[in-house]
Each structure stands twice: as C-alpha cells, then as structure tokens.
PDB file of N, CA and C in Angstrom:
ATOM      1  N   UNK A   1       9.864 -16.504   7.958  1.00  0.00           N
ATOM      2  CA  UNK A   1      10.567 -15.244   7.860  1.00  0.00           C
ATOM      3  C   UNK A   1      12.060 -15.553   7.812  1.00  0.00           C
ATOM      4  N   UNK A   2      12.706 -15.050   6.740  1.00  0.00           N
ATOM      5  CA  UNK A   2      14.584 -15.111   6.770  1.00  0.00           C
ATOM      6  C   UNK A   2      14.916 -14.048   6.355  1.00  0.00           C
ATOM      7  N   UNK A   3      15.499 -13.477   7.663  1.00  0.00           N
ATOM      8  CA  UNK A   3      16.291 -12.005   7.838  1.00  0.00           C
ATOM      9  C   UNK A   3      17.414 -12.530   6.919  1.00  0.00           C
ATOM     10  N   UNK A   4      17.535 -11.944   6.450  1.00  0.00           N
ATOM     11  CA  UNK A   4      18.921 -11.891   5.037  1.00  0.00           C
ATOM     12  C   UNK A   4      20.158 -11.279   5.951  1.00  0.00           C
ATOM     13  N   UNK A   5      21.075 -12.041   6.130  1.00  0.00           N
ATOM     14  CA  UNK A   5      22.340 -11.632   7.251  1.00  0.00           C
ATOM     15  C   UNK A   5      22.832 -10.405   6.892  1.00  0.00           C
ATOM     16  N   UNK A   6      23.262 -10.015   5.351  1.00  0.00           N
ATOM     17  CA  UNK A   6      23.812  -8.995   5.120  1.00  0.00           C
ATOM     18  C   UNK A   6      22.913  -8.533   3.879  1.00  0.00           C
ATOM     19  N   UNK A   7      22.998  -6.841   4.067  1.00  0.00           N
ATOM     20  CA  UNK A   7      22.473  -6.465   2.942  1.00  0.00           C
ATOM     21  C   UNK A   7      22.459  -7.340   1.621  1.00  0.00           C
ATOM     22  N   UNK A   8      21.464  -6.954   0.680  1.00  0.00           N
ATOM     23  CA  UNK A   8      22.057  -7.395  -0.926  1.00  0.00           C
ATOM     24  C   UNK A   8      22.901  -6.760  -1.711  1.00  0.00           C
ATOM     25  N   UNK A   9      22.616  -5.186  -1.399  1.00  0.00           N
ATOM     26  CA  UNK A   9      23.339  -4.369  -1.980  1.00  0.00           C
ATOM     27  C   UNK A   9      24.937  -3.840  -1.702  1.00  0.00           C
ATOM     28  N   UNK A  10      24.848  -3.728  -0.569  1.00  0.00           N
ATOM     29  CA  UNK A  10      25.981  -3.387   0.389  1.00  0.00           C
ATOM     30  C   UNK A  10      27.367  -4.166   1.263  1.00  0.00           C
ATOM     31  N   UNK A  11      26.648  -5.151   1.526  1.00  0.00           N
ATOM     32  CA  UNK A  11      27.396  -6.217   2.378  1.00  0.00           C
ATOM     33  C   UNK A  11      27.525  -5.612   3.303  1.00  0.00           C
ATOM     34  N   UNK A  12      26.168  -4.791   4.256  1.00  0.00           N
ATOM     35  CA  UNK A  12      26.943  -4.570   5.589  1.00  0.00           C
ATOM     36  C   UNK A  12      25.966  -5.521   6.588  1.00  0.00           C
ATOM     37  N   UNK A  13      26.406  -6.304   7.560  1.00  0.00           N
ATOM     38  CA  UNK A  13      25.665  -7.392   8.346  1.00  0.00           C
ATOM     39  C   UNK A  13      24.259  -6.429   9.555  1.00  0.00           C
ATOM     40  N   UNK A  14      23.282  -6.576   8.987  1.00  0.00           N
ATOM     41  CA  UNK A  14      22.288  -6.008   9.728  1.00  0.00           C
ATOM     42  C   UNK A  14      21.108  -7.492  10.257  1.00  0.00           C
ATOM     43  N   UNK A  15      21.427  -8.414  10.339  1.00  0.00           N
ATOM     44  CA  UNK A  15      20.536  -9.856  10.993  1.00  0.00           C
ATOM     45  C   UNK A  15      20.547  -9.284  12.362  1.00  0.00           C
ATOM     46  N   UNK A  16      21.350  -9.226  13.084  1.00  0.00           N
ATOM     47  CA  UNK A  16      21.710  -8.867  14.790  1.00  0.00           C
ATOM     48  C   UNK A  16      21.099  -7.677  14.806  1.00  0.00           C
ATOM     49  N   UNK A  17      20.995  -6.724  14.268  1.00  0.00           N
ATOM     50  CA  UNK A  17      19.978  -5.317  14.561  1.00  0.00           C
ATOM     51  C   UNK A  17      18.094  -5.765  14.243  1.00  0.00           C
ATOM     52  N   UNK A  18      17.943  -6.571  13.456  1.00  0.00           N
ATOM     53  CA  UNK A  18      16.322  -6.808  13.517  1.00  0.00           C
ATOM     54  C   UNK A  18      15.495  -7.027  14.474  1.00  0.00           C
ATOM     55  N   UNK A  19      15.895  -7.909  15.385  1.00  0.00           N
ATOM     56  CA  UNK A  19      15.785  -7.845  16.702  1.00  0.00           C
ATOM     57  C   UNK A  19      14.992  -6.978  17.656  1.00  0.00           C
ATOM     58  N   UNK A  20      16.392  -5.984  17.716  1.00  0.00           N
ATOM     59  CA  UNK A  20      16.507  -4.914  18.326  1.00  0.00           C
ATOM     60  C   UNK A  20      15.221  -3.524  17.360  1.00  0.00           C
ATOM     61  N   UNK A  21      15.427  -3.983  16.001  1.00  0.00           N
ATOM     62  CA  UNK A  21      14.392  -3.059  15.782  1.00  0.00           C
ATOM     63  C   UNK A  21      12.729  -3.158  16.125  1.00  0.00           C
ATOM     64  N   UNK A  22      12.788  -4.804  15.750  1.00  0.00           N
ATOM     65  CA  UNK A  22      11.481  -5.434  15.900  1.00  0.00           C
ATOM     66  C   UNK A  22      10.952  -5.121  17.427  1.00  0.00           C
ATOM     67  N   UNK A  23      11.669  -5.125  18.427  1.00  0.00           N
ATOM     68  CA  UNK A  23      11.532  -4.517  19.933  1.00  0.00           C
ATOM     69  C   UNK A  23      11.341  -2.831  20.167  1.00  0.00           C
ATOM     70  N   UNK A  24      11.819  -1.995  19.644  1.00  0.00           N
ATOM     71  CA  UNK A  24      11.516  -0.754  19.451  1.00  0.00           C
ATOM     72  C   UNK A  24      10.461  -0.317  19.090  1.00  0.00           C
ATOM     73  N   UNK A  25      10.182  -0.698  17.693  1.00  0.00           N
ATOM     74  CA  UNK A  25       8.460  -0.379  17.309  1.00  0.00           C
ATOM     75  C   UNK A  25       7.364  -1.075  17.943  1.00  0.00           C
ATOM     76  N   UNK A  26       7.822  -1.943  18.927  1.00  0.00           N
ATOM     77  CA  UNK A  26       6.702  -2.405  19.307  1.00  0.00           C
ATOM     78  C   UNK A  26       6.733  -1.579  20.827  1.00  0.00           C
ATOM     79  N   UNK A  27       7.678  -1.085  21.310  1.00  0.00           N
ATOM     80  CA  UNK A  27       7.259  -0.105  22.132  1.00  0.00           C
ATOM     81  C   UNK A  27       6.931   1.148  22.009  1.00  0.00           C
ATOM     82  N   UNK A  28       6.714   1.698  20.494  1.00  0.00           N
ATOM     83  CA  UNK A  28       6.155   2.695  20.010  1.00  0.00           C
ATOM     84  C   UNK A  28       6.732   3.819  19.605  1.00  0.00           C
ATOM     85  N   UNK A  29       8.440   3.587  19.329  1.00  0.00           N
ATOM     86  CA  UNK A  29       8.843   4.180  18.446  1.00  0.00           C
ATOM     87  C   UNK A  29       8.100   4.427  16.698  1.00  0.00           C
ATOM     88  N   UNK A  30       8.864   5.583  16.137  1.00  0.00           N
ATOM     89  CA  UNK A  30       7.912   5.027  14.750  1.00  0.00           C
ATOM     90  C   UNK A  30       9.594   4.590  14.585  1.00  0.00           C
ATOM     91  N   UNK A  31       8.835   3.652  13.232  1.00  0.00           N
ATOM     92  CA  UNK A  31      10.259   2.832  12.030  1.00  0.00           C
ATOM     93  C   UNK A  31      11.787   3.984  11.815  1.00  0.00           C
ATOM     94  N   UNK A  32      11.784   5.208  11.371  1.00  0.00           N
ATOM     95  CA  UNK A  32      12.145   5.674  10.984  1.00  0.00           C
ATOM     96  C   UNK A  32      13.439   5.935  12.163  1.00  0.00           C
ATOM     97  N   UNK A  33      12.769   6.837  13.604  1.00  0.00           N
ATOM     98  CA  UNK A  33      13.281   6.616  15.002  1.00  0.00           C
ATOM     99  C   UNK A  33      13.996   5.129  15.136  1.00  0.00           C
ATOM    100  N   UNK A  34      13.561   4.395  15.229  1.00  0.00           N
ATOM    101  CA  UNK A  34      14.173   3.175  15.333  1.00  0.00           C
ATOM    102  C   UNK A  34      15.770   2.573  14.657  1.00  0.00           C
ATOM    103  N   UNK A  35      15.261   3.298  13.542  1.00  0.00           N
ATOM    104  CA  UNK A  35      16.569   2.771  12.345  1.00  0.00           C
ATOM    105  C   UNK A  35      17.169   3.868  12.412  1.00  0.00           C
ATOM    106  N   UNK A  36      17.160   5.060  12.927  1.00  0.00           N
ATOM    107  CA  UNK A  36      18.556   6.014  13.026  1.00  0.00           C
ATOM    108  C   UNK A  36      19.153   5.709  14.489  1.00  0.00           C
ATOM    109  N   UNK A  37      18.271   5.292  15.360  1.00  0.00           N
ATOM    110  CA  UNK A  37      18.755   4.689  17.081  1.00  0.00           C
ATOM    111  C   UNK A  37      19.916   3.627  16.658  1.00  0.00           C
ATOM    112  N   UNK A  38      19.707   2.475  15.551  1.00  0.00           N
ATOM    113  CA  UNK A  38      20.464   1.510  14.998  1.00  0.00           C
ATOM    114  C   UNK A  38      21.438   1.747  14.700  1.00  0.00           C
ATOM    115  N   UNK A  39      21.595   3.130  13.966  1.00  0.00           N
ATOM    116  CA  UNK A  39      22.671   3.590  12.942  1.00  0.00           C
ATOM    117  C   UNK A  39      22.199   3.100  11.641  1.00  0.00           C
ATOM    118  N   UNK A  40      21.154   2.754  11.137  1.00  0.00           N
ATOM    119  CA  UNK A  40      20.939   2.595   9.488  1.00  0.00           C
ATOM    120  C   UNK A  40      20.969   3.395   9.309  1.00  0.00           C
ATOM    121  N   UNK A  41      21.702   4.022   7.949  1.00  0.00           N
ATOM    122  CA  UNK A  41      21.293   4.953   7.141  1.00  0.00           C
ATOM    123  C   UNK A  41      21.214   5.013   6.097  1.00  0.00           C
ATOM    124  N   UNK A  42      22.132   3.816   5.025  1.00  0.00           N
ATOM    125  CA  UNK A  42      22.086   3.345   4.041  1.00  0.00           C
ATOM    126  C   UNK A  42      20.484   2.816   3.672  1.00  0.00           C
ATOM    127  N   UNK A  43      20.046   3.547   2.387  1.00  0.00           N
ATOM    128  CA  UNK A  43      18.655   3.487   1.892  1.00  0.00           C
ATOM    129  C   UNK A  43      18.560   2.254   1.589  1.00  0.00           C
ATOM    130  N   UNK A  44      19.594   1.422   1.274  1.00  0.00           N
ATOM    131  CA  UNK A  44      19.273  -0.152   0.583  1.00  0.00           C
ATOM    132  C   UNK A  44      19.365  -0.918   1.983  1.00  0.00           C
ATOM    133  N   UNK A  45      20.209  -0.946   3.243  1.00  0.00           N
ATOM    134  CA  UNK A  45      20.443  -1.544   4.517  1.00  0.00           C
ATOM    135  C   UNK A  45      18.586  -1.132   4.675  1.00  0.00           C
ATOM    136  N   UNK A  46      17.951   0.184   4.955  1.00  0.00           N
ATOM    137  CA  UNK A  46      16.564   0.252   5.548  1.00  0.00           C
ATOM    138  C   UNK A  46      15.314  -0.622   4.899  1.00  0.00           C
ATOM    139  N   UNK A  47      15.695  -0.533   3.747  1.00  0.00           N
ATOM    140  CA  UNK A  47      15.176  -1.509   2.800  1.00  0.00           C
ATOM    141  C   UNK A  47      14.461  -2.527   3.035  1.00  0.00           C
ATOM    142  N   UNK A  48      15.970  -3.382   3.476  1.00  0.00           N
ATOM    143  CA  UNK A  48      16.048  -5.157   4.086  1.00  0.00           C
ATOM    144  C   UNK A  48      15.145  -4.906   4.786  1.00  0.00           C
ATOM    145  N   UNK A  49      15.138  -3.935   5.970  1.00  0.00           N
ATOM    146  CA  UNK A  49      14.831  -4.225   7.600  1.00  0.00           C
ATOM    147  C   UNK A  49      13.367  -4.130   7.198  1.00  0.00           C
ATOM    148  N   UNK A  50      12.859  -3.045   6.901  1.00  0.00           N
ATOM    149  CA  UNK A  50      11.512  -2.360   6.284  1.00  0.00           C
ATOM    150  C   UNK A  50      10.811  -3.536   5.801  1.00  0.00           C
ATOM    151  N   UNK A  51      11.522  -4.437   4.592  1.00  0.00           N
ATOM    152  CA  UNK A  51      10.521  -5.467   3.448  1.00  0.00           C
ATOM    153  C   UNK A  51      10.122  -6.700   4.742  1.00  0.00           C
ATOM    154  N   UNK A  52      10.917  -6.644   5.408  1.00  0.00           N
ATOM    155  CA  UNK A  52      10.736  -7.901   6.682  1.00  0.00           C
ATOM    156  C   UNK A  52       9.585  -8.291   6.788  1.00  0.00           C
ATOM    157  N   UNK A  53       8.599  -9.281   6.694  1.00  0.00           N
ATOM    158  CA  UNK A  53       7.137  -9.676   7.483  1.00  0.00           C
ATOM    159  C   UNK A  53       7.534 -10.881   8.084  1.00  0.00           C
ATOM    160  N   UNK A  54       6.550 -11.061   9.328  1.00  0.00           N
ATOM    161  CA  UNK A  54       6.173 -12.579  10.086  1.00  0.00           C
ATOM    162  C   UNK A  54       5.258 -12.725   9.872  1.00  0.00           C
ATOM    163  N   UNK A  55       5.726 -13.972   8.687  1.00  0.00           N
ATOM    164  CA  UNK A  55       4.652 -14.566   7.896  1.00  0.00           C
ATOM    165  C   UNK A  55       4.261 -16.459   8.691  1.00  0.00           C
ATOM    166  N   UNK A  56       5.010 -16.284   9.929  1.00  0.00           N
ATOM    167  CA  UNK A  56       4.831 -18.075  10.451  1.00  0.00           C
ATOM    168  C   UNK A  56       4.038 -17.838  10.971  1.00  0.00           C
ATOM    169  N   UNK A  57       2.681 -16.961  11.922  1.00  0.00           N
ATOM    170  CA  UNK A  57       1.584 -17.846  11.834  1.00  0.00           C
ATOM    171  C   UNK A  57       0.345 -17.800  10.710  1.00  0.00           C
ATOM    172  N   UNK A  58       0.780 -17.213   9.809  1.00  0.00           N
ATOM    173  CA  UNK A  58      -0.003 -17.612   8.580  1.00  0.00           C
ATOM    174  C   UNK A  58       0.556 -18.776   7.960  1.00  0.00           C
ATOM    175  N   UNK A  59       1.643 -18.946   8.132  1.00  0.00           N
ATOM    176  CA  UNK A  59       1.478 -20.364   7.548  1.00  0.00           C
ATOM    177  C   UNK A  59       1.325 -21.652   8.493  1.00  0.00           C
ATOM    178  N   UNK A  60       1.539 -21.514   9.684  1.00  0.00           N
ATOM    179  CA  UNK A  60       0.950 -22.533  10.341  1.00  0.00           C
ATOM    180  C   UNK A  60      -0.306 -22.608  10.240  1.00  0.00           C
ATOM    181  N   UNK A  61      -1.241 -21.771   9.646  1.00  0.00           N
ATOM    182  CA  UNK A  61      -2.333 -22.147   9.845  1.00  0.00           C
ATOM    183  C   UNK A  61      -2.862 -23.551   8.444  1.00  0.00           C
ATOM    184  N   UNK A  62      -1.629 -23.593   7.716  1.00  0.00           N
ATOM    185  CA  UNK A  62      -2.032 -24.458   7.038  1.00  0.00           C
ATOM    186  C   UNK A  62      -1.262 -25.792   7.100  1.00  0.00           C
ATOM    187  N   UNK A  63      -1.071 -26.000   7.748  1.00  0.00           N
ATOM    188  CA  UNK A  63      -0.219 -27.475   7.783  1.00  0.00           C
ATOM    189  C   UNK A  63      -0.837 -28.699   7.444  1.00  0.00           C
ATOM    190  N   UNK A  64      -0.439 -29.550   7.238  1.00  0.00           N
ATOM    191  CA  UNK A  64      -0.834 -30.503   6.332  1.00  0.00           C
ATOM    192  C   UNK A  64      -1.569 -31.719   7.017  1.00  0.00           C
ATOM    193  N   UNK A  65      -1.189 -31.912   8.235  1.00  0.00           N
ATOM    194  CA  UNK A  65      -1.468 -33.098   9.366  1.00  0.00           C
ATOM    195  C   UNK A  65      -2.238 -32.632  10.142  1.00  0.00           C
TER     196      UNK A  65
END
C-alpha cells in the first residue's frame, strides 16, 4: 500500500490524515462522516483516501522463500 503524500490533482498533503481516517471507520463511523471530521472536501483529495487498499497481506501470502 503507498498513500500518495499529496493529492494528484490538487497538491494538498493528505498522507498524515489516512491514518486518522483508517482509525475512524474502523470504529464505525461511515467513510463519508469520517472525511468531513478530516476536513476533506475536495472530490479529487476524497478520491486518494477512498481508492486506498491493504493489499500486504495478500501479498505476503506469496513470497518466494
């Protein structure tokens, strides 16, 4: 997984808020709640955060050794 430091579109630095979002929905905010708590509001900034997956333990499951 590589949080992209700053938007693509925008250049505004949202890496340091993923975090904080990734901790919210898992206490059961929905997404949407979460990213106005942040201050996102820019549709291309929600974007980034939104396309995000943790994709490392699917790929550990394939390692080579």
């Amino acid at each position: 997984m590589i949080i992209p430091i700053r938007c693509f579109s925008c250049g505004k630095p949202i890496a340091h808020l993923y975090q904080k979002y990734k901790t919210l929905v898992e206490s059961g905010k929905t997404p949407k709640d979460s990213l106005n708590d942040l201050g996102i509001k820019r549709y291309c900034c929600r974007a980034q955060i939104l396309g995000q997956t943790d994709t490392l333990e699917l790929i550990n499951k394939f390692k080579k050794f």
